[in-house]
C-alpha atoms as a PDB file:
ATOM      1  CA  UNK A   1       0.000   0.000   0.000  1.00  0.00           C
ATOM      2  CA  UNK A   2       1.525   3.169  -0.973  1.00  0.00           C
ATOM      3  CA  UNK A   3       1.970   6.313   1.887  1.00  0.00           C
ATOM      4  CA  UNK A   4      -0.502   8.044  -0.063  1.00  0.00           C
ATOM      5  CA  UNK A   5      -3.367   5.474   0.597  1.00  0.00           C
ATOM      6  CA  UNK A   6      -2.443   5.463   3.983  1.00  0.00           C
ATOM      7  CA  UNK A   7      -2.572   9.030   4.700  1.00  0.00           C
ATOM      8  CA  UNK A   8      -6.029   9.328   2.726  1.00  0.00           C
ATOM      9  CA  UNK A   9      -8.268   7.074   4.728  1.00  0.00           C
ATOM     10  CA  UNK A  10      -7.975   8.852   7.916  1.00  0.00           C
ATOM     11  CA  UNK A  11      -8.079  12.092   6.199  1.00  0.00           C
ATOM     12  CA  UNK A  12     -11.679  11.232   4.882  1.00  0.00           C
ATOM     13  CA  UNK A  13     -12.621   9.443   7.951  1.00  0.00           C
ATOM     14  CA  UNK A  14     -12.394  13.335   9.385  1.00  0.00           C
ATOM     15  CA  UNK A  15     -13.516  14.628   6.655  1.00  0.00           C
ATOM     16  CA  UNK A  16     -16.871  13.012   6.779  1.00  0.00           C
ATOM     17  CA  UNK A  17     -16.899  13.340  10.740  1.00  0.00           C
ATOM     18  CA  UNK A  18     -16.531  17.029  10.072  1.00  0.00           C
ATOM     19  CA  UNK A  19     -19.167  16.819   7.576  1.00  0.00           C
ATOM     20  CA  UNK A  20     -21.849  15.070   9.654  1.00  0.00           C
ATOM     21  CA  UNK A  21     -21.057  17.472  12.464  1.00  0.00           C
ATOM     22  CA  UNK A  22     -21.946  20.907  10.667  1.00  0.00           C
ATOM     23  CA  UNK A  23     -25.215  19.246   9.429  1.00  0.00           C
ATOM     24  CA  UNK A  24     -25.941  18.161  12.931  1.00  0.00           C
ATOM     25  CA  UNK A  25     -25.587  21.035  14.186  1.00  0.00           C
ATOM     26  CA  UNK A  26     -27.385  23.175  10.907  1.00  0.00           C
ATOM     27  CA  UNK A  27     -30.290  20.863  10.647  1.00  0.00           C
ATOM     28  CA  UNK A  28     -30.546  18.396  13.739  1.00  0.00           C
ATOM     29  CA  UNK A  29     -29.699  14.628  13.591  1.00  0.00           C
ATOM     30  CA  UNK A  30     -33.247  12.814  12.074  1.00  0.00           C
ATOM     31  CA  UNK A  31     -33.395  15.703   9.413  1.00  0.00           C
ATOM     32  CA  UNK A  32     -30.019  14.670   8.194  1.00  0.00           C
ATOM     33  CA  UNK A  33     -28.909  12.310   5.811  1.00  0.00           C
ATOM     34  CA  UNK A  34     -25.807  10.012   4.826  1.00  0.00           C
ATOM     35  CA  UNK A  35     -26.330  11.208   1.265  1.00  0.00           C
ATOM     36  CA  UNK A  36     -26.134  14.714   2.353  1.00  0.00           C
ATOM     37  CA  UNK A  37     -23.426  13.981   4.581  1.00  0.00           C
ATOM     38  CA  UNK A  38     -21.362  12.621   1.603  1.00  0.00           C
ATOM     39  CA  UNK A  39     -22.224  15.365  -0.161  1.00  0.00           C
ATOM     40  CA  UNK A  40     -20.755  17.809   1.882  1.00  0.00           C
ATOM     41  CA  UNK A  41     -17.845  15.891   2.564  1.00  0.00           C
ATOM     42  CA  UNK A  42     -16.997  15.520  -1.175  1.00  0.00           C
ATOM     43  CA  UNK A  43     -17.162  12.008  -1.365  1.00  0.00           C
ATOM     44  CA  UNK A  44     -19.694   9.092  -2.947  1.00  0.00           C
ATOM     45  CA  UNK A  45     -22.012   7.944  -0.795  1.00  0.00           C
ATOM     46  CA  UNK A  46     -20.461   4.292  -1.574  1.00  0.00           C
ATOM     47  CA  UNK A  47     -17.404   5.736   0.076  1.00  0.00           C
ATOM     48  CA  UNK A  48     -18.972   6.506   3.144  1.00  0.00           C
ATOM     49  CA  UNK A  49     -19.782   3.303   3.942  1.00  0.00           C
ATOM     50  CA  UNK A  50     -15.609   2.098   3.748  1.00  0.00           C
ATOM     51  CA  UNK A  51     -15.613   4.297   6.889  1.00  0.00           C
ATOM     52  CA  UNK A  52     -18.857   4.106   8.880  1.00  0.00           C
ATOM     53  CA  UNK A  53     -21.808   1.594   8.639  1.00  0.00           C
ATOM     54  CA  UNK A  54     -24.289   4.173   9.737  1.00  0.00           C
ATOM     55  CA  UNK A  55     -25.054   7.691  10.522  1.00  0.00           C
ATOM     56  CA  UNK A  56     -25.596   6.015  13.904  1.00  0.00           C
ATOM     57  CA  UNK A  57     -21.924   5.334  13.837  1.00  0.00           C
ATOM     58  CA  UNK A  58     -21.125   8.662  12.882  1.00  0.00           C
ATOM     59  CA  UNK A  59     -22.498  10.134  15.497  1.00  0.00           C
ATOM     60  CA  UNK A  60     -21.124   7.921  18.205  1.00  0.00           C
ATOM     61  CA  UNK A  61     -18.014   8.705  17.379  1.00  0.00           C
ATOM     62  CA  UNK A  62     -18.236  12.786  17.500  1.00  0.00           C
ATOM     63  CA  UNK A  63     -19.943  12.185  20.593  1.00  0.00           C
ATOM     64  CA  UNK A  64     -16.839  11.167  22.280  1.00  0.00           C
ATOM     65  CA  UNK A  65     -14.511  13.206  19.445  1.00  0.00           C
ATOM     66  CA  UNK A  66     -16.050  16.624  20.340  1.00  0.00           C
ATOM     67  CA  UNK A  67     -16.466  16.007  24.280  1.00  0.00           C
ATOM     68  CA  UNK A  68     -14.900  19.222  26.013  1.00  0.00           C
ATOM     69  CA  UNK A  69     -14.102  17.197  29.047  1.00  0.00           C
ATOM     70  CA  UNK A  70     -10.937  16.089  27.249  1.00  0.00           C
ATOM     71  CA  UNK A  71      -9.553  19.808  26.997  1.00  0.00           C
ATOM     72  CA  UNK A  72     -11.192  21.204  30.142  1.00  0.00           C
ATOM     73  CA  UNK A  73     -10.051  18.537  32.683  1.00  0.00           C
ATOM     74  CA  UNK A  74      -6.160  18.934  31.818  1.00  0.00           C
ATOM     75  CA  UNK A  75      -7.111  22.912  32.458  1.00  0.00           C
ATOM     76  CA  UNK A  76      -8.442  21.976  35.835  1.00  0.00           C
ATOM     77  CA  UNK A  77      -5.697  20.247  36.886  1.00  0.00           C
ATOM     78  CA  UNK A  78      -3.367  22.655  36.399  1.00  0.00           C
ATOM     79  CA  UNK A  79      -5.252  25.454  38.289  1.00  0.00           C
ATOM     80  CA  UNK A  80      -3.211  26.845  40.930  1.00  0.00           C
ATOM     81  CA  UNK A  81      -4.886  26.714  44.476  1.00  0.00           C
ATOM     82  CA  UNK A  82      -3.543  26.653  47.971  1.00  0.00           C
ATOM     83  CA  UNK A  83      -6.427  24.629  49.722  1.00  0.00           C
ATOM     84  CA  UNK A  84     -10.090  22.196  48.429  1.00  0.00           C
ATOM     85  CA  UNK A  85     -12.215  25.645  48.158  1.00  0.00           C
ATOM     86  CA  UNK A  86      -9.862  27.784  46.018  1.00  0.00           C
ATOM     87  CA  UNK A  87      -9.451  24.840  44.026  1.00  0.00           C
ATOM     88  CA  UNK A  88     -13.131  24.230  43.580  1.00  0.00           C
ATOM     89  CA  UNK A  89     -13.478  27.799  43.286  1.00  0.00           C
ATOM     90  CA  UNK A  90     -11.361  27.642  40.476  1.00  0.00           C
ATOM     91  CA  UNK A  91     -12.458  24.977  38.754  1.00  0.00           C
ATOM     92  CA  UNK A  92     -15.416  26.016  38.512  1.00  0.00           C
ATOM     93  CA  UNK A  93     -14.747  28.726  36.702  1.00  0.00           C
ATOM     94  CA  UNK A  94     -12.296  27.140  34.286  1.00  0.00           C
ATOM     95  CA  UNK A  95     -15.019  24.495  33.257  1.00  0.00           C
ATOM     96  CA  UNK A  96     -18.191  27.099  33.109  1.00  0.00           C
ATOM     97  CA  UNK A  97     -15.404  29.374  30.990  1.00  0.00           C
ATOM     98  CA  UNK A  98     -14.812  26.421  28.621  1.00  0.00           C
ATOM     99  CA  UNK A  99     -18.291  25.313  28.465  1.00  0.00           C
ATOM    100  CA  UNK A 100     -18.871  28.464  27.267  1.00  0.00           C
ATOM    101  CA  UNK A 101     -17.172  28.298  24.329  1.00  0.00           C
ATOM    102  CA  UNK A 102     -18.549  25.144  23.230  1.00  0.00           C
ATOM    103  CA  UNK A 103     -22.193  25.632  22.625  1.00  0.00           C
ATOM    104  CA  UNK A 104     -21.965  22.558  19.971  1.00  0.00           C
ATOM    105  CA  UNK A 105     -21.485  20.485  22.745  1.00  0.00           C
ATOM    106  CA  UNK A 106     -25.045  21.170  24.527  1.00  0.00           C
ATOM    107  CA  UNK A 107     -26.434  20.294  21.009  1.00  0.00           C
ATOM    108  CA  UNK A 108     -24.932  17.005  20.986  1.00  0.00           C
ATOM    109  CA  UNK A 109     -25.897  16.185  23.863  1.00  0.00           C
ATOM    110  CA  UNK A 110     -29.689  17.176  23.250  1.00  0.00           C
ATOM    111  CA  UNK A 111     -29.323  14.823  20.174  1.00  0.00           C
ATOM    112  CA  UNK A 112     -27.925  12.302  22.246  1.00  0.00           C
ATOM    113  CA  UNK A 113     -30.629  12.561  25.123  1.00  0.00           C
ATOM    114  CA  UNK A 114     -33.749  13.145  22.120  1.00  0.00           C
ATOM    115  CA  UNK A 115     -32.702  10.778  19.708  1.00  0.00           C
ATOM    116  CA  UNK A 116     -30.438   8.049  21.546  1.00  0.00           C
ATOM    117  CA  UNK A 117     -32.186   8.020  24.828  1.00  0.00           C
ATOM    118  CA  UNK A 118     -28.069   8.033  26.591  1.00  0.00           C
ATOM    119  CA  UNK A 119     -27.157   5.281  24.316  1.00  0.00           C
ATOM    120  CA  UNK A 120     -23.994   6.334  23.835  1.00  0.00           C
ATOM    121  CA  UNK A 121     -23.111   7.326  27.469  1.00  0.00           C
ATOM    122  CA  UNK A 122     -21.771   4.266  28.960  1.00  0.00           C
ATOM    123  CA  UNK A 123     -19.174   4.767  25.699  1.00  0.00           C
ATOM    124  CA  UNK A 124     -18.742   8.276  26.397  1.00  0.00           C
ATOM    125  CA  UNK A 125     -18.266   7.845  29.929  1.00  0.00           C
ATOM    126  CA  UNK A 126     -15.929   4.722  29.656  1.00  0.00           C
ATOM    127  CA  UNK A 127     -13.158   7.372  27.581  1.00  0.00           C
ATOM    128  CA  UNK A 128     -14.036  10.112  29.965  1.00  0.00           C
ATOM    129  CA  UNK A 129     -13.883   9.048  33.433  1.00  0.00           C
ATOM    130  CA  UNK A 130      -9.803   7.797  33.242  1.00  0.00           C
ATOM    131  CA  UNK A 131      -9.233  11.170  32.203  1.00  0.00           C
ATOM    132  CA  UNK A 132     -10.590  12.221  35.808  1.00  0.00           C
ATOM    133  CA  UNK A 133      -8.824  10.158  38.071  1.00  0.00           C
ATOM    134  CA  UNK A 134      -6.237  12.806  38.177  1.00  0.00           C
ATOM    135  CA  UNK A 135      -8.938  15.192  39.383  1.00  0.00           C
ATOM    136  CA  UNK A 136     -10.565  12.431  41.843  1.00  0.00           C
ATOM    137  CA  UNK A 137      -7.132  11.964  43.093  1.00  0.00           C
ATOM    138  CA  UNK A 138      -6.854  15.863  44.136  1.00  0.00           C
ATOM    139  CA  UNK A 139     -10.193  15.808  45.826  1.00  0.00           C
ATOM    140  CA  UNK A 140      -8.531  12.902  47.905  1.00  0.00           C
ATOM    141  CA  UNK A 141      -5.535  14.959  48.863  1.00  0.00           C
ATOM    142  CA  UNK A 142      -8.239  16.599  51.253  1.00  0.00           C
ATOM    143  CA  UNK A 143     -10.167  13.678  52.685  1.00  0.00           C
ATOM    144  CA  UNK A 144      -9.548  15.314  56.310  1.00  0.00           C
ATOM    145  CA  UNK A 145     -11.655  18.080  55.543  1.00  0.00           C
ATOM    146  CA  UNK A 146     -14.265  16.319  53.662  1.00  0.00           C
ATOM    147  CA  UNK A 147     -17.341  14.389  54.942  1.00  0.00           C
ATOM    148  CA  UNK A 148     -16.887  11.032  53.737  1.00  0.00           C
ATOM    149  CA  UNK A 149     -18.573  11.195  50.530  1.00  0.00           C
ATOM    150  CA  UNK A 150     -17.557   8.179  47.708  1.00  0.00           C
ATOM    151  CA  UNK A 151     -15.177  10.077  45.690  1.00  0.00           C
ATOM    152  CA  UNK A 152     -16.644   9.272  42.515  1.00  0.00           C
ATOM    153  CA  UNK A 153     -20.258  10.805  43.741  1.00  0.00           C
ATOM    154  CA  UNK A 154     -18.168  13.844  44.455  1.00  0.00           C
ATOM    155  CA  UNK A 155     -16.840  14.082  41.230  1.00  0.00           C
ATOM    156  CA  UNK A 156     -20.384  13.790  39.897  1.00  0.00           C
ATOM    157  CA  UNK A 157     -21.974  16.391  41.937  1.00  0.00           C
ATOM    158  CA  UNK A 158     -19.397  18.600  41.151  1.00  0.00           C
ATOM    159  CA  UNK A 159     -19.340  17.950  37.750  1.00  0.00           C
ATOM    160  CA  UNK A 160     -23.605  17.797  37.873  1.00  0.00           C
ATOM    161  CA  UNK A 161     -24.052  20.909  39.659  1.00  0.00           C
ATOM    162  CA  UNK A 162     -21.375  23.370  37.326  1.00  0.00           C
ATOM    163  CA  UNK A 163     -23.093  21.729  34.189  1.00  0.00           C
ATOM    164  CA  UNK A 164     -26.683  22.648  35.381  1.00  0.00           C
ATOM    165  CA  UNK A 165     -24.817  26.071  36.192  1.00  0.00           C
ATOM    166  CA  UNK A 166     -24.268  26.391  32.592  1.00  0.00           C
ATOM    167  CA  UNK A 167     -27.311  25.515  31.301  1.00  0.00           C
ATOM    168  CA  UNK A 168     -29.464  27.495  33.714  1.00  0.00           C
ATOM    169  CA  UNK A 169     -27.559  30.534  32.334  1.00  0.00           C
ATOM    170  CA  UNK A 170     -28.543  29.664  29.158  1.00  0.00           C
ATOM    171  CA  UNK A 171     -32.201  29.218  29.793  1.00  0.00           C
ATOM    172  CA  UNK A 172     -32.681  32.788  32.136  1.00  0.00           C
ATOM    173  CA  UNK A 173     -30.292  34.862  30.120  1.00  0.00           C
ATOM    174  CA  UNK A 174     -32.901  36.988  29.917  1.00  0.00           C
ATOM    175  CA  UNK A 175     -33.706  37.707  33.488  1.00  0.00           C
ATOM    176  CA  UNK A 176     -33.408  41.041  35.011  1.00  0.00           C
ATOM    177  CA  UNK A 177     -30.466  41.716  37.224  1.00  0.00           C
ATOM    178  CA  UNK A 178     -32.293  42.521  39.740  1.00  0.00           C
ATOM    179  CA  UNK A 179     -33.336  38.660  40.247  1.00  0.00           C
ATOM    180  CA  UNK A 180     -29.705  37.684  40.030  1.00  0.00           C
ATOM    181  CA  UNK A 181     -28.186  38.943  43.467  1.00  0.00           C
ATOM    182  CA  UNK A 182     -24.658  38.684  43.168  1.00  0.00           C
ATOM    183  CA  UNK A 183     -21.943  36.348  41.184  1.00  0.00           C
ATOM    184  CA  UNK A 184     -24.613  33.679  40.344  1.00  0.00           C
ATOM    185  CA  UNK A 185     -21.762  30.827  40.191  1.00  0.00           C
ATOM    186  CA  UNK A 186     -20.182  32.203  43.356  1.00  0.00           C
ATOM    187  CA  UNK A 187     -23.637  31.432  44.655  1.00  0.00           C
ATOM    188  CA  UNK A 188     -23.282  27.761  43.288  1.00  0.00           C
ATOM    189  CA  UNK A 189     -19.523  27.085  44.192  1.00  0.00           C
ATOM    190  CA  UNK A 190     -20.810  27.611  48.000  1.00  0.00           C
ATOM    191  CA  UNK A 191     -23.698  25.537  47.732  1.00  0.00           C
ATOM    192  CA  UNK A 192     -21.496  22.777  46.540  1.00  0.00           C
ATOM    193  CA  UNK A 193     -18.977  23.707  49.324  1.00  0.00           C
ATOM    194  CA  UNK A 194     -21.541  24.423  52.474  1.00  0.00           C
ATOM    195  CA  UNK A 195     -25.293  23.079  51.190  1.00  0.00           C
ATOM    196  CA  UNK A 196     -28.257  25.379  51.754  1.00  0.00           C
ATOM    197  CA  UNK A 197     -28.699  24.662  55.322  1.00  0.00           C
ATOM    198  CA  UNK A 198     -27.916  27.599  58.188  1.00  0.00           C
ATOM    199  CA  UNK A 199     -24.995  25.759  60.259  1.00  0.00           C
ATOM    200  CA  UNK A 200     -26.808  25.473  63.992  1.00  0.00           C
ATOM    201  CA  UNK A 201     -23.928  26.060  65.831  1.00  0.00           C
ATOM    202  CA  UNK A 202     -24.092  29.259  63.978  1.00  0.00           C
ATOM    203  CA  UNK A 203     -27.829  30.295  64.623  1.00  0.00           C
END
């Protein structure tokens, strides 16, 4: 096989992946079509097929491809922070900031949820989740100061509560200011911290 075949399969493989993602996004996953994905990609529709058996397939694979997770988590981990609640603090921030700039994400996900009913999230979560031992591992580094929660469920919240942060914001843009009452994630970092109870020995 000469270096030119070689280099030209996984350069269409991306090419149709690229492809399939703008007309997801465009036009939503039922509305498109492996024809029209082959068509934008530039290729037959027979050649499609050498690379993916089904739109299905297609999309499984950007799911995990385009998963901001794999660029925010190495962020994370290299945030500065003297002590659990700066970290948090800033971590927070850093994953909220990165959501932010990856709206096609939240569409993927809708098309996941709609259309695959979380098929794909055992998958998704199987390449994730090694890439956040590093940041289980930190939480750990504090166990004296933390009620003994399974680290993993800690992750999750964390990870649970930031993401509903994010899509909250997207939902109330629109509220006035008035409502807000503050730094609205600063009000979310210390209900992950402290819970919404009044501490009694406090009262």
């Amino acid at each position: 096989m000469s270096t030119a075949s070689v280099t030209k399969g996984p350069h269409t493989h991306q090419v149709i992946l690229e492809a399939a993602y703008s007309l997801f996004l465009e036009q939503g996953y039922a509305a498109t079509s492996m024809r029209q994905i082959a068509g934008r990609a530039g290729r037959a529709l027979g050649g499609i097929y050498n690379h993916f058996e089904s739109k299905e397939a297609i999309f499984a694979e950007l799911i995990i491809e385009r998963h901001p997770f794999q660029q925010v988590l190495p962020i994370m981990l290299n945030t500065p922070a003297n002590d659990i609640e700066q970290f948090v603090r800033k971590a927070a921030r850093t994953m909220v900031y990165e959501l932010g700039k990856r709206p096609d994400f939240i569409k993927l996900m809708f098309i996941e949820i709609v259309e695959f009913n979380g098929k794909n999230m055992p998958n998704m979560l199987a390449q994730v989740l090694p890439q956040a031992l590093p940041l289980v591992k930190e939480f750990n580094k504090n166990r004296k100061i933390l009620r003994p929660i399974p680290p993993f469920i800690f992750l999750r919240a964390f990870i649970g509560l930031f993401f509903s942060y994010y899509m909250t914001e997207l939902l109330l843009a629109n509220i006035p200011a008035a409502l807000v009452q503050g730094n609205t994630l600063d009000h979310f970092v210390d209900i992950f911290l402290h819970g919404v109870l009044v501490n009694k020995e406090l009262v």
